[in-house]
N, C-alpha and C. Protein backbone atom coordinates (compact mmCIF):
# COMPACT_ATOMS: atom_id res chain seq x y z
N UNK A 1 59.45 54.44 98.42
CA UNK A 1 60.71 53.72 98.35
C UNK A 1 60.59 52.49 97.46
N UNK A 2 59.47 51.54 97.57
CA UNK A 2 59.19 50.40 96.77
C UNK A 2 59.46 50.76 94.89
N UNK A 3 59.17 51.89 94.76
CA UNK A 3 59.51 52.25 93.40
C UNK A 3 60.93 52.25 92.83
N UNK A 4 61.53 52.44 93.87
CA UNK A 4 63.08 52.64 93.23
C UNK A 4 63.75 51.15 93.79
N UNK A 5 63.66 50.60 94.58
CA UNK A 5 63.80 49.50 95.57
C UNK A 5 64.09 48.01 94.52
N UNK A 6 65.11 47.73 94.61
CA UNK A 6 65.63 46.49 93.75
C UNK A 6 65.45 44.97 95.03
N UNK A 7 66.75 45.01 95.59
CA UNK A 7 66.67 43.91 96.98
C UNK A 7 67.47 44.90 97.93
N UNK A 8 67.06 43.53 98.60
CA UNK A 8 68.01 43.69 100.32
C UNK A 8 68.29 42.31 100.59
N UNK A 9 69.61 42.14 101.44
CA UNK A 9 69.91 41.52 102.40
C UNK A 9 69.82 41.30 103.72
N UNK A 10 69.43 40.25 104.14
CA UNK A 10 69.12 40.18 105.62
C UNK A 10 69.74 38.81 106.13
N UNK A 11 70.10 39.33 107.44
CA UNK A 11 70.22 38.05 108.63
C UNK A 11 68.96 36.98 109.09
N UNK A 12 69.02 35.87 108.54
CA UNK A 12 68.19 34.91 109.42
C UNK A 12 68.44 34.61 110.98
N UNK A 13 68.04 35.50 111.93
CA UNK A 13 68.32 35.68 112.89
C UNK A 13 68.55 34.42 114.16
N UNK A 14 67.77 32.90 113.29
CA UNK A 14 67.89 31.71 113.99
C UNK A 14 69.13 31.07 113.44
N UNK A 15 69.10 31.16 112.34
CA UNK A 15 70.80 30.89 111.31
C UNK A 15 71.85 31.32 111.26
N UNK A 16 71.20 32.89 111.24
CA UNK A 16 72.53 33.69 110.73
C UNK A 16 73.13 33.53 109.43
N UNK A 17 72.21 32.88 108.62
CA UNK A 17 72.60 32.94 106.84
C UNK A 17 72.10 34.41 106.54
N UNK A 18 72.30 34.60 105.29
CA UNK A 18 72.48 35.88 104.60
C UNK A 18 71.31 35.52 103.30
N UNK A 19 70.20 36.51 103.44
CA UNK A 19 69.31 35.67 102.51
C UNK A 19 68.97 37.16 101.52
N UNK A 20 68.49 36.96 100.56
CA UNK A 20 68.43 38.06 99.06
C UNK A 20 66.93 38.32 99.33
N UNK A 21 66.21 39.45 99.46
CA UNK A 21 64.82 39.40 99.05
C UNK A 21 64.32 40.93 98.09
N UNK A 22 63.76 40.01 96.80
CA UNK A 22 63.44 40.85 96.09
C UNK A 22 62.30 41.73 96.78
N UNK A 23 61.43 43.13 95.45
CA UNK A 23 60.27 43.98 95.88
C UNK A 23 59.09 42.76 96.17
N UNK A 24 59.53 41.53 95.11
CA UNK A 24 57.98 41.13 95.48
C UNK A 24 58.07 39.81 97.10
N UNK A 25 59.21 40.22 97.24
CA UNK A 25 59.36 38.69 98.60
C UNK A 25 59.09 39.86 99.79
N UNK A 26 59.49 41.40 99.50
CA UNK A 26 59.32 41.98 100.88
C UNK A 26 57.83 42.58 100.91
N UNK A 27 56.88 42.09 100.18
CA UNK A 27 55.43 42.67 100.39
C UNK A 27 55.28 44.02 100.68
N UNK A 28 55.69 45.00 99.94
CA UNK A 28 55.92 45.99 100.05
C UNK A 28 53.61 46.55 100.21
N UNK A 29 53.83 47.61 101.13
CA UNK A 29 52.38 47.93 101.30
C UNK A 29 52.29 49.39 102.13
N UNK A 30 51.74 49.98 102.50
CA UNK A 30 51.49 51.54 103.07
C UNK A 30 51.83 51.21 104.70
N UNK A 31 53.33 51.33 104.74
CA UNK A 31 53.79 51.15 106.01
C UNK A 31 53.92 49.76 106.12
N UNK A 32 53.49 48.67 105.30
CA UNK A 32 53.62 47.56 105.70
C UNK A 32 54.62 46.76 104.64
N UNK A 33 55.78 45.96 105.35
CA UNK A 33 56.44 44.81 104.78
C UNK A 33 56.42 43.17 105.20
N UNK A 34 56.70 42.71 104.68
CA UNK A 34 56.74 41.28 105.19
C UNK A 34 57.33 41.01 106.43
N UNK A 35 58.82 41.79 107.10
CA UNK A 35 59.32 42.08 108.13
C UNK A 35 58.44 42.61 109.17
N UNK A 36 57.75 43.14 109.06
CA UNK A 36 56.56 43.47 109.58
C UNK A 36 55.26 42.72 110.24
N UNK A 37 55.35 41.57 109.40
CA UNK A 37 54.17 40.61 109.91
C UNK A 37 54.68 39.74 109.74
N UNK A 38 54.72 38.39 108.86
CA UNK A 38 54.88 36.84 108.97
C UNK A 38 56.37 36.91 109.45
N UNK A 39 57.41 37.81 109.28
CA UNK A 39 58.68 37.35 109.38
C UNK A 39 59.21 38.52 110.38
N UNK A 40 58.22 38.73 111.42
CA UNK A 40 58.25 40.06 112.03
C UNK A 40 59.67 39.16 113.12
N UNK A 41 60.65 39.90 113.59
CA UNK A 41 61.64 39.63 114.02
C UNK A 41 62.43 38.49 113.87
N UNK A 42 62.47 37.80 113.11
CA UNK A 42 63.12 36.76 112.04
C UNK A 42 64.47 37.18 111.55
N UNK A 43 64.20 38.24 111.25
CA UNK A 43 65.37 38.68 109.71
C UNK A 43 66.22 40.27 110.35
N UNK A 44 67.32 40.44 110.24
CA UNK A 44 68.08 41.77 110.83
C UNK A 44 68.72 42.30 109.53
N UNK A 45 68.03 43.38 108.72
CA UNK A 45 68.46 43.64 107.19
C UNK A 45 69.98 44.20 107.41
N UNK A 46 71.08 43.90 106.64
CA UNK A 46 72.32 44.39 106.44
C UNK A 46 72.40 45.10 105.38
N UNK A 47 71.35 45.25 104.32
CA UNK A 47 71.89 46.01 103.22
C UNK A 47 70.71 46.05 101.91
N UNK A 48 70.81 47.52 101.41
CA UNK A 48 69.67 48.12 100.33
C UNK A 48 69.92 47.96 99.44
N UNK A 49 69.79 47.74 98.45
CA UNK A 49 70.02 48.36 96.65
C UNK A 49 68.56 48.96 96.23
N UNK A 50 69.16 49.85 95.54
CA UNK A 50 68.45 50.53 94.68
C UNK A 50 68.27 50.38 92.94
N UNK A 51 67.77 50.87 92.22
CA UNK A 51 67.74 51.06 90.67
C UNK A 51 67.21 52.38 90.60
N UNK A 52 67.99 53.24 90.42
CA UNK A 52 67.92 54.59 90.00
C UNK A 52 67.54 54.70 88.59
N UNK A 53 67.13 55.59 88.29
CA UNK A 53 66.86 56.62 86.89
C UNK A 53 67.75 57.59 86.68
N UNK A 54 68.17 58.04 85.50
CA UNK A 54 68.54 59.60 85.30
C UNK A 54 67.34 60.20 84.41
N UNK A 55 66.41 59.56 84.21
CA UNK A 55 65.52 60.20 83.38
C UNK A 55 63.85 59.77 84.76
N UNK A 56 64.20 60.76 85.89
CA UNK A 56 62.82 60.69 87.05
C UNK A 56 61.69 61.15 86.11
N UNK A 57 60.41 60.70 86.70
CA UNK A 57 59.09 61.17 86.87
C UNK A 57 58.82 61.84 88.14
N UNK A 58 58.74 63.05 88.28
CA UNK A 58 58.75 63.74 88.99
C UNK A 58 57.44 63.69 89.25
N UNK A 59 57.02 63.36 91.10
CA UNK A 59 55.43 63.24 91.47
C UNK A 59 55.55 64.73 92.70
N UNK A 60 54.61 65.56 92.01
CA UNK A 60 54.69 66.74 93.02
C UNK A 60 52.80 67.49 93.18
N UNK A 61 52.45 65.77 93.50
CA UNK A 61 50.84 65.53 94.11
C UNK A 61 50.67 65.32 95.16
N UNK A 62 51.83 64.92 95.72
CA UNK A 62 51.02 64.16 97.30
C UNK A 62 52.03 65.45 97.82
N UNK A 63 50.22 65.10 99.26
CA UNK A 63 50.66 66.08 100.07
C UNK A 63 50.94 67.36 100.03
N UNK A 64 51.95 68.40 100.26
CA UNK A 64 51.50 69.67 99.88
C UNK A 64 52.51 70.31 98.94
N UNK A 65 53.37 69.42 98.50
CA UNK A 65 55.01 69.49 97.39
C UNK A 65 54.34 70.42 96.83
N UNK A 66 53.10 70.34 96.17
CA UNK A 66 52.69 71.42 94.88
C UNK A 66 53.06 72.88 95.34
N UNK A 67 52.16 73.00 96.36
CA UNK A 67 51.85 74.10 97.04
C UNK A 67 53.27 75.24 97.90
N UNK A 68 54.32 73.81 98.29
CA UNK A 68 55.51 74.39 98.65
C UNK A 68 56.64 74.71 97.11
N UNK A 69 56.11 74.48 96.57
CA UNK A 69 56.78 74.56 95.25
C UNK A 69 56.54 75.90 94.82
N UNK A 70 55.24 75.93 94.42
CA UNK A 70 54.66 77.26 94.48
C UNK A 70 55.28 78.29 95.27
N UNK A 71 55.21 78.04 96.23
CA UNK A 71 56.10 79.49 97.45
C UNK A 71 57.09 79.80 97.23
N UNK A 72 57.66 78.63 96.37
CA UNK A 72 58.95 79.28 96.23
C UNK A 72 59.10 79.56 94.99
N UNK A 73 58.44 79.54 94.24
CA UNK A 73 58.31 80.20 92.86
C UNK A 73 58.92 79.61 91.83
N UNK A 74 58.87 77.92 92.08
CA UNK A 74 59.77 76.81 91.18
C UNK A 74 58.71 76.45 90.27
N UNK A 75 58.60 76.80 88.68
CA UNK A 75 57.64 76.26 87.84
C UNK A 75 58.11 75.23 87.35
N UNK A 76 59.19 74.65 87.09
CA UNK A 76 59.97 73.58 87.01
C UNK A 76 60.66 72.84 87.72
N UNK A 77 60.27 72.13 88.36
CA UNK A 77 61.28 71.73 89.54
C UNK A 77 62.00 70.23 89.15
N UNK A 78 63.05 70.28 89.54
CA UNK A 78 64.31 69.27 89.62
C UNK A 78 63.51 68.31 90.75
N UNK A 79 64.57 67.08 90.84
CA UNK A 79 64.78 66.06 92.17
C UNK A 79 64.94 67.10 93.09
N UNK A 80 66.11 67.86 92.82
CA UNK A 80 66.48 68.67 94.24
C UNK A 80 65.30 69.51 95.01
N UNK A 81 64.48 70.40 94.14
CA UNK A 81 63.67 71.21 94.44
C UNK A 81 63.08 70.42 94.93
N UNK A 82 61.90 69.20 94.36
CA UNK A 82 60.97 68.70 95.20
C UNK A 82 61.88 67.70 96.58
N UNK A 83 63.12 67.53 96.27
CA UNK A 83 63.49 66.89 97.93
C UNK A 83 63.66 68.17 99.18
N UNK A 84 63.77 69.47 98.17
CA UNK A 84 63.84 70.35 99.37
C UNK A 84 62.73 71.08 99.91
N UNK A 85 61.49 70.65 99.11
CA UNK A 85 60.31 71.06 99.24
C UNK A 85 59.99 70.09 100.58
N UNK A 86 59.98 68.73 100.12
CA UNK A 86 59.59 67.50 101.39
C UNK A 86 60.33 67.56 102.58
N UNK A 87 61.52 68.25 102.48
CA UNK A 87 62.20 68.54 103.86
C UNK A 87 61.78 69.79 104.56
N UNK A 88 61.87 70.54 103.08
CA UNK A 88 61.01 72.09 104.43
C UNK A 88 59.67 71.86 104.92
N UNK A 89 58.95 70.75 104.52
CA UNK A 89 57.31 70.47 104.83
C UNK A 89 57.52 69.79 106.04
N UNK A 90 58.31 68.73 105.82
CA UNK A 90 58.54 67.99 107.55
C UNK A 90 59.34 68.75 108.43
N UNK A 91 60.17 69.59 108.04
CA UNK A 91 60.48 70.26 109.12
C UNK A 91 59.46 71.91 109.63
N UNK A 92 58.52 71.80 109.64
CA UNK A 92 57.54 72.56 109.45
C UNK A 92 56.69 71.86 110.27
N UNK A 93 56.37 70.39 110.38
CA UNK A 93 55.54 69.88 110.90
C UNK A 93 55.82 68.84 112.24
N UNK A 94 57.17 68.61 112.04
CA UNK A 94 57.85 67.65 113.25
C UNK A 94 58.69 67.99 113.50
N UNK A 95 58.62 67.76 115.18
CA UNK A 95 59.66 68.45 116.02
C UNK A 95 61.24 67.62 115.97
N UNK A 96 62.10 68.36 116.31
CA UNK A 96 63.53 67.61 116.00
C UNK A 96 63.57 66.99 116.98
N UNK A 97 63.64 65.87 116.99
CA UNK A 97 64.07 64.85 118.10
C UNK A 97 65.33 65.24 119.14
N UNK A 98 66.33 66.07 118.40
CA UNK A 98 67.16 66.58 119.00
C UNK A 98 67.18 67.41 120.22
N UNK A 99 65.70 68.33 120.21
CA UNK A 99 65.46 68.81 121.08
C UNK A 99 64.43 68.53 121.49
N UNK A 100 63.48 67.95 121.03
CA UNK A 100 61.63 67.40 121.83
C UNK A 100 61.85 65.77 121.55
N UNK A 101 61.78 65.12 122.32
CA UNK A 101 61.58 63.63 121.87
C UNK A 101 60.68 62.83 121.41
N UNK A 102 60.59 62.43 120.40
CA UNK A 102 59.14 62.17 119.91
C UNK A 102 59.47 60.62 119.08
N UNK A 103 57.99 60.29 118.62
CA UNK A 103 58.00 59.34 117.93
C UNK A 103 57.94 59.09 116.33
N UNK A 104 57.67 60.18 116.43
CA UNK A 104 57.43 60.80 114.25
C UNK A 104 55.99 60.37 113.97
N UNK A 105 55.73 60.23 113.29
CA UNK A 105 53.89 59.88 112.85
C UNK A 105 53.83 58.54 113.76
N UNK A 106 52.84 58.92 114.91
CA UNK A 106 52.57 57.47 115.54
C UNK A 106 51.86 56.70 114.58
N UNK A 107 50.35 57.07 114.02
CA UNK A 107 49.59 56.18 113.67
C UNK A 107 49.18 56.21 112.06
N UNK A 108 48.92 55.01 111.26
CA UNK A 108 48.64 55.08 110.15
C UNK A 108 47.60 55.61 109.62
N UNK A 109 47.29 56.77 108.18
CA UNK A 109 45.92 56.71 108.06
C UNK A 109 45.46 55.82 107.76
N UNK A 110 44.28 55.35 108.12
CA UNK A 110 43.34 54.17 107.78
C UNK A 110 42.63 54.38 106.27
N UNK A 111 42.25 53.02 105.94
CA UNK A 111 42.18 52.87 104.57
C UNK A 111 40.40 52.04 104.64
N UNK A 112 39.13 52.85 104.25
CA UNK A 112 37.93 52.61 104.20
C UNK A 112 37.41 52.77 102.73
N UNK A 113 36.50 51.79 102.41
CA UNK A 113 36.04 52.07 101.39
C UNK A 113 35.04 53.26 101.35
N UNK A 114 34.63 53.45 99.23
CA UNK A 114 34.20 54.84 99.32
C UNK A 114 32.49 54.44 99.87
N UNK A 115 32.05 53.66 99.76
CA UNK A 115 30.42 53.74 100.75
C UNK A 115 31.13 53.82 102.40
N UNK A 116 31.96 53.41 102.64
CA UNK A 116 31.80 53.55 104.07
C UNK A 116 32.51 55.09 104.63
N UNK A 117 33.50 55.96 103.32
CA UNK A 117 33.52 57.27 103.50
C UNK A 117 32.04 58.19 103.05
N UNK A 118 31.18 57.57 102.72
CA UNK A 118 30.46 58.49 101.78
C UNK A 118 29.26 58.86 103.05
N UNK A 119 29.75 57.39 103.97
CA UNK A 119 28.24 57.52 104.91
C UNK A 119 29.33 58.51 106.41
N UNK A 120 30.38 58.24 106.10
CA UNK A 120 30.83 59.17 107.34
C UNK A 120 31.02 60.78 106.81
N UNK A 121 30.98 60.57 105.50
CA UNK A 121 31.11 62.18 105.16
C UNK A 121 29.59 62.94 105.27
N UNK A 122 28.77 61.87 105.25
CA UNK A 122 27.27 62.58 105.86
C UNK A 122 27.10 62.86 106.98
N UNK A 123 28.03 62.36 107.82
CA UNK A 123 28.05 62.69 109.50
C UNK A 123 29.43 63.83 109.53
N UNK A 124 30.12 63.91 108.58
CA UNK A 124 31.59 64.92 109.06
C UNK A 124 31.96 65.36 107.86
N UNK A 125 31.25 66.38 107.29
CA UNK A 125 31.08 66.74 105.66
C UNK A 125 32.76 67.28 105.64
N UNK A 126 33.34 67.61 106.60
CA UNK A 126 34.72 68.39 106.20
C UNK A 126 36.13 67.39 106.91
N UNK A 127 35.68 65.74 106.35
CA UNK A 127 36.54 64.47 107.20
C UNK A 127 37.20 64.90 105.64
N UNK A 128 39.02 64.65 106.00
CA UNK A 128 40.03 64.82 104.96
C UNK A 128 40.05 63.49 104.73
N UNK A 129 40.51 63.28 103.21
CA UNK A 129 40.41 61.79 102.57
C UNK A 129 41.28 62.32 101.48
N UNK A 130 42.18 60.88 100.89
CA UNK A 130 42.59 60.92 99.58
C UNK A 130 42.36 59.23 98.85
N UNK A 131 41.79 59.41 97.40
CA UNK A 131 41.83 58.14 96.81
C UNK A 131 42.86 57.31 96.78
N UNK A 132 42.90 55.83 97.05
CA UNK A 132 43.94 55.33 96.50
C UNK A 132 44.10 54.86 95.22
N UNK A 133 44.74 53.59 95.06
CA UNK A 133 44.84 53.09 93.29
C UNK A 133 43.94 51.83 93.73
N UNK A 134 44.20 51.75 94.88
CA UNK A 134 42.74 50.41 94.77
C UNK A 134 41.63 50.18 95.12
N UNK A 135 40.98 51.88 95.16
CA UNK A 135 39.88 52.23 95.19
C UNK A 135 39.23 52.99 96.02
N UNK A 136 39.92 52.68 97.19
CA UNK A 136 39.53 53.11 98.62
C UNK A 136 39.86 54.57 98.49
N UNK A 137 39.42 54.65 99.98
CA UNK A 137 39.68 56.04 100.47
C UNK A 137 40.53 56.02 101.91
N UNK A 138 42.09 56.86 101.85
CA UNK A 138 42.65 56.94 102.61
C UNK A 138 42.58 57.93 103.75
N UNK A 139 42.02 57.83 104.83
CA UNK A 139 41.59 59.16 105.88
C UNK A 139 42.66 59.60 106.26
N UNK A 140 42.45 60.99 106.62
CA UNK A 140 44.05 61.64 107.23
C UNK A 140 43.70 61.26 109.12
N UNK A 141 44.54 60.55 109.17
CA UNK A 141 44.38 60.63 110.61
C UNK A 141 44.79 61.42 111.12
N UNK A 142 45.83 62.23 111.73
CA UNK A 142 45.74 63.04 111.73
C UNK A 142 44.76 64.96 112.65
N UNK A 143 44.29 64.54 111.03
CA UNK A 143 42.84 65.58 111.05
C UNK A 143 41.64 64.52 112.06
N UNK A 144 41.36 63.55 112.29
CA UNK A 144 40.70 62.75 112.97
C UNK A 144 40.77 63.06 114.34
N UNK A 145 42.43 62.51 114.82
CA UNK A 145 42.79 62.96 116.05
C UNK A 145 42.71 64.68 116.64
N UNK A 146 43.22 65.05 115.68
CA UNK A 146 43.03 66.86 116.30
C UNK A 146 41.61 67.34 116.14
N UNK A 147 40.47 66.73 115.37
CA UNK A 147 39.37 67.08 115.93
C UNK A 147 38.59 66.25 117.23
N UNK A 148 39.29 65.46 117.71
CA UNK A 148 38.98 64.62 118.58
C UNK A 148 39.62 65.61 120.02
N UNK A 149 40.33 66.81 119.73
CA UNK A 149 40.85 67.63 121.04
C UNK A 149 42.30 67.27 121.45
N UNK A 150 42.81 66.13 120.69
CA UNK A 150 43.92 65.60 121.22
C UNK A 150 45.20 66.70 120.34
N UNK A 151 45.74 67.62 119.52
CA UNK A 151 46.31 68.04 118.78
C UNK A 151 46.51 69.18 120.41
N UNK A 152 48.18 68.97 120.72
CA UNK A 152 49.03 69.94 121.36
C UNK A 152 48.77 69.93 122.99
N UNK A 153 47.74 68.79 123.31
CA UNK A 153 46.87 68.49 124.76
C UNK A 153 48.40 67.69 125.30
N UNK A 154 48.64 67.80 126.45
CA UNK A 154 49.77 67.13 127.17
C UNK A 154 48.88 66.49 128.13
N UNK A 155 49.37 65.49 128.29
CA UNK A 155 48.84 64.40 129.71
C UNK A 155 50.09 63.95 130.08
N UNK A 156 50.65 64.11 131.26
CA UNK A 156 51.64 64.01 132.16
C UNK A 156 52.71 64.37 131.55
N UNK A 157 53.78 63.05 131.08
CA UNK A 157 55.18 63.80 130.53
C UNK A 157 54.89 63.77 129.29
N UNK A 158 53.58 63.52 128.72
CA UNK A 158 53.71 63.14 127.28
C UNK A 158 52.40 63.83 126.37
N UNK A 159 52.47 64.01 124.89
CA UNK A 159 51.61 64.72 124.92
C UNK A 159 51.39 64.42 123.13
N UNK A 160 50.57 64.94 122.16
CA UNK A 160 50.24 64.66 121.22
C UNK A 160 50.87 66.57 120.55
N UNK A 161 51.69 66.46 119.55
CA UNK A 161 52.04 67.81 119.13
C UNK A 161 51.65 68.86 119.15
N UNK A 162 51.86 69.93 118.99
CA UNK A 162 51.02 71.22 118.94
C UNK A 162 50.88 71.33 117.63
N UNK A 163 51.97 71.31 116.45
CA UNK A 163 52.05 71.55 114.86
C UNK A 163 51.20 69.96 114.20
N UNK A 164 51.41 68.61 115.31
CA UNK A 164 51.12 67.79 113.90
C UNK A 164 50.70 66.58 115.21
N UNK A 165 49.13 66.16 114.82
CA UNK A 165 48.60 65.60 115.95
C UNK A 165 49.64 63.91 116.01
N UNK A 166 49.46 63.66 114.43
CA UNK A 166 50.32 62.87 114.59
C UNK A 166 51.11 61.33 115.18
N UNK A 167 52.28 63.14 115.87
CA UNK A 167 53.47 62.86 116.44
C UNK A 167 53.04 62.83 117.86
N UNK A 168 53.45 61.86 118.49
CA UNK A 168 53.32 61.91 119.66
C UNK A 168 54.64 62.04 120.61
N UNK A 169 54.67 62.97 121.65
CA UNK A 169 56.27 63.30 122.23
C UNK A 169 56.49 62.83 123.68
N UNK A 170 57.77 63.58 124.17
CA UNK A 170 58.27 63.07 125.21
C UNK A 170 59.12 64.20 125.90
N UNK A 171 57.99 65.04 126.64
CA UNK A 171 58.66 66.08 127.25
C UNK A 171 59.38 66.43 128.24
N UNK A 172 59.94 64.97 128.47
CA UNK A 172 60.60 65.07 129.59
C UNK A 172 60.48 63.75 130.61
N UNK A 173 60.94 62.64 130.55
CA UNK A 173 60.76 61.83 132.09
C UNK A 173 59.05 60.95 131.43
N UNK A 174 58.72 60.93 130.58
CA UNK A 174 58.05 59.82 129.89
C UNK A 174 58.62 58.49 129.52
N UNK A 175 57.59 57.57 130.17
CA UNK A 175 58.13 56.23 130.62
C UNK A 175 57.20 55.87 128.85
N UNK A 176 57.89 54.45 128.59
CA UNK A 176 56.85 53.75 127.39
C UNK A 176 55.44 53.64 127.09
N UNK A 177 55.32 53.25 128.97
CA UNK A 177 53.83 52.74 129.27
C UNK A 177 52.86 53.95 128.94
N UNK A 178 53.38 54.88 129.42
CA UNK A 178 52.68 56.74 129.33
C UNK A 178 52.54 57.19 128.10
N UNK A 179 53.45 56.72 127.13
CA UNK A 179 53.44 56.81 125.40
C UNK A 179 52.14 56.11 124.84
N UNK A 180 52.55 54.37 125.86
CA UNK A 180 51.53 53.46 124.93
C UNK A 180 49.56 53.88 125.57
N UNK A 181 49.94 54.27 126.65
CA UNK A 181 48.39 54.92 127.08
C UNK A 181 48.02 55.79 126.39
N UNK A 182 49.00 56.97 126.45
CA UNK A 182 48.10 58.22 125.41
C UNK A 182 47.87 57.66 123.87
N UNK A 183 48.59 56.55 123.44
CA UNK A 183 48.23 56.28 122.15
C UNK A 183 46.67 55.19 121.77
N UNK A 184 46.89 54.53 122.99
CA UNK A 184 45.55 53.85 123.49
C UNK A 184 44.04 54.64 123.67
N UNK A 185 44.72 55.68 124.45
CA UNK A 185 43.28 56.91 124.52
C UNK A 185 42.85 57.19 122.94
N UNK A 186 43.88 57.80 122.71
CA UNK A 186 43.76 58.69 120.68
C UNK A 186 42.96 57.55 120.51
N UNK A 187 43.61 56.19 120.16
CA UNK A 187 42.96 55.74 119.73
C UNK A 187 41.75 55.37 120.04
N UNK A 188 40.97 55.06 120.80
CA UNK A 188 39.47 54.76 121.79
C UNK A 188 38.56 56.03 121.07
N UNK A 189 38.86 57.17 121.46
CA UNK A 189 38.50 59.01 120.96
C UNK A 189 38.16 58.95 119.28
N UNK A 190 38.80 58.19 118.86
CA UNK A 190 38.59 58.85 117.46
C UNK A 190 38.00 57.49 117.21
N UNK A 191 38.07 56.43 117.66
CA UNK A 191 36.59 55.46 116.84
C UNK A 191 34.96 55.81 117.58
N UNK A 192 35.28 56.47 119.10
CA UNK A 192 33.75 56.73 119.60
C UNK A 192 33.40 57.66 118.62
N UNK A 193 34.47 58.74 118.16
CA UNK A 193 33.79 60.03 117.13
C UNK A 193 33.49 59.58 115.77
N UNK A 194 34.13 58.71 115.17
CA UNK A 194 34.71 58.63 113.68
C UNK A 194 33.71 57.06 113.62
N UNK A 195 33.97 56.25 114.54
CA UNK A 195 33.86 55.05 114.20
C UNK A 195 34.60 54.31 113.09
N UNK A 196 36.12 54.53 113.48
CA UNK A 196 37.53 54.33 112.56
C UNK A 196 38.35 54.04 113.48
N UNK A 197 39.05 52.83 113.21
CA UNK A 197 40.10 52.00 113.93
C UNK A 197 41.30 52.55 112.93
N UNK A 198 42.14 53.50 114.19
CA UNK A 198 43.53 53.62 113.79
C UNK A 198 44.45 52.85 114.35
N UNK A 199 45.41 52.71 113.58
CA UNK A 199 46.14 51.63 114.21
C UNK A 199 47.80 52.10 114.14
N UNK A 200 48.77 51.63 115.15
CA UNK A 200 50.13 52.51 115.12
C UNK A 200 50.98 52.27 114.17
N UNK A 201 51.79 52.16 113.81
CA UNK A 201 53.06 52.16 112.42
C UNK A 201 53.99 52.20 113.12
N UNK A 202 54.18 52.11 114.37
CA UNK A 202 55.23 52.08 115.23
C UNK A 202 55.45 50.52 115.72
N UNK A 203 56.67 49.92 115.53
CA UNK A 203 56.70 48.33 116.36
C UNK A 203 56.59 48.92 117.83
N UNK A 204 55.43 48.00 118.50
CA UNK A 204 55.09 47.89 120.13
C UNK A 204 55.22 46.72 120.51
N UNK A 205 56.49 46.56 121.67
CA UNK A 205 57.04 45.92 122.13
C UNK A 205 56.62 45.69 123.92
């Protein structure tokens, strides 16, 4: 989103003035904004702008766009194709809230440098990783958690997905606290295995 992303408007929530913040005032980062940390409940956004293109760079690298592209036998693909590629992939992998209640990707992948992937890939030769642009290596969490046993395991009303470890759900009569435990466990499980601190992308309140 930061790519296309001009400003926004927001409420100063002690004021109630109306304040402008450009890409570089909202610290744009991998799940993380400024709203997010120093000005975490401060500000109540009223409104997006964008700066569009008619002439896109079409990115059909991340994740598995290539590959769903492929299936469908698009050697050229439009905006449209790759937005309908990213919708048939998430709907493939997360349950509709409509009918399972869930949280969507609880936790972020974590971001380790490459000596400190190079010495866990000597302990877990088949740990999923992708480079970033600032050097590191981004782990799929994910793949972390579902080899940790937690991928489709239910503990009381609540449970970690069957398709996408993820997501964590709500099958019924799951209280917060029962959400924030099983996310507490995942997390404990995959640093005794991994020795990797995941951390949620979800505001916990």
């Amino acid at each position: 989103m930061k790519d296309s992303f001009y400003e926004l408007e927001a409420m100063n929530l002690a004021t109630l003035e109306i304040q402008k913040f450009s890409a570089a005032d909202c610290k744009f980062g991998y799940r993380e904004s400024v709203f997010k940390n120093e000005l975490k409940n401060q500000y109540f956004i009223t409104s997006v702008s964008f700066r569009l293109t008619k002439h896109p760079q079409l990115n059909t690298s991340y994740g598995a766009i290539s590959q769903e592209l492929a299936a469908r036998g698009v050697v050229s693909p439009t905006v449209k194709d790759i937005s309908n590629a990213v919708i048939s992939i998430r709907q493939s992998k997360l349950p509709d809230p409509k009918i399972l209640g869930n949280s969507g990707s609880f936790f972020k992948n974590p971001e380790i440098t490459k000596e400190q992937f190079e010495n866990l890939q000597q302990q877990h030769p088949n740990v999923v990783a992708y480079p970033t642009s600032t050097g590191n290596m981004k782990l799929a969490a994910g793949w972390m958690i579902e080899q940790c046993g937690w991928k489709g395991k239910v503990v009381g009303h609540t449970g970690s997905h069957k398709d996408q470890a993820l997501v964590l759900v709500n099958y019924g009569g799951a209280t917060g606290s029962e959400v924030y435990q099983l996310a507490l466990d995942i997390k404990k499980s995959v640093f005794e295995k991994f020795g990797v601190e995941i951390n949620p992308e979800v505001n916990i309140y």
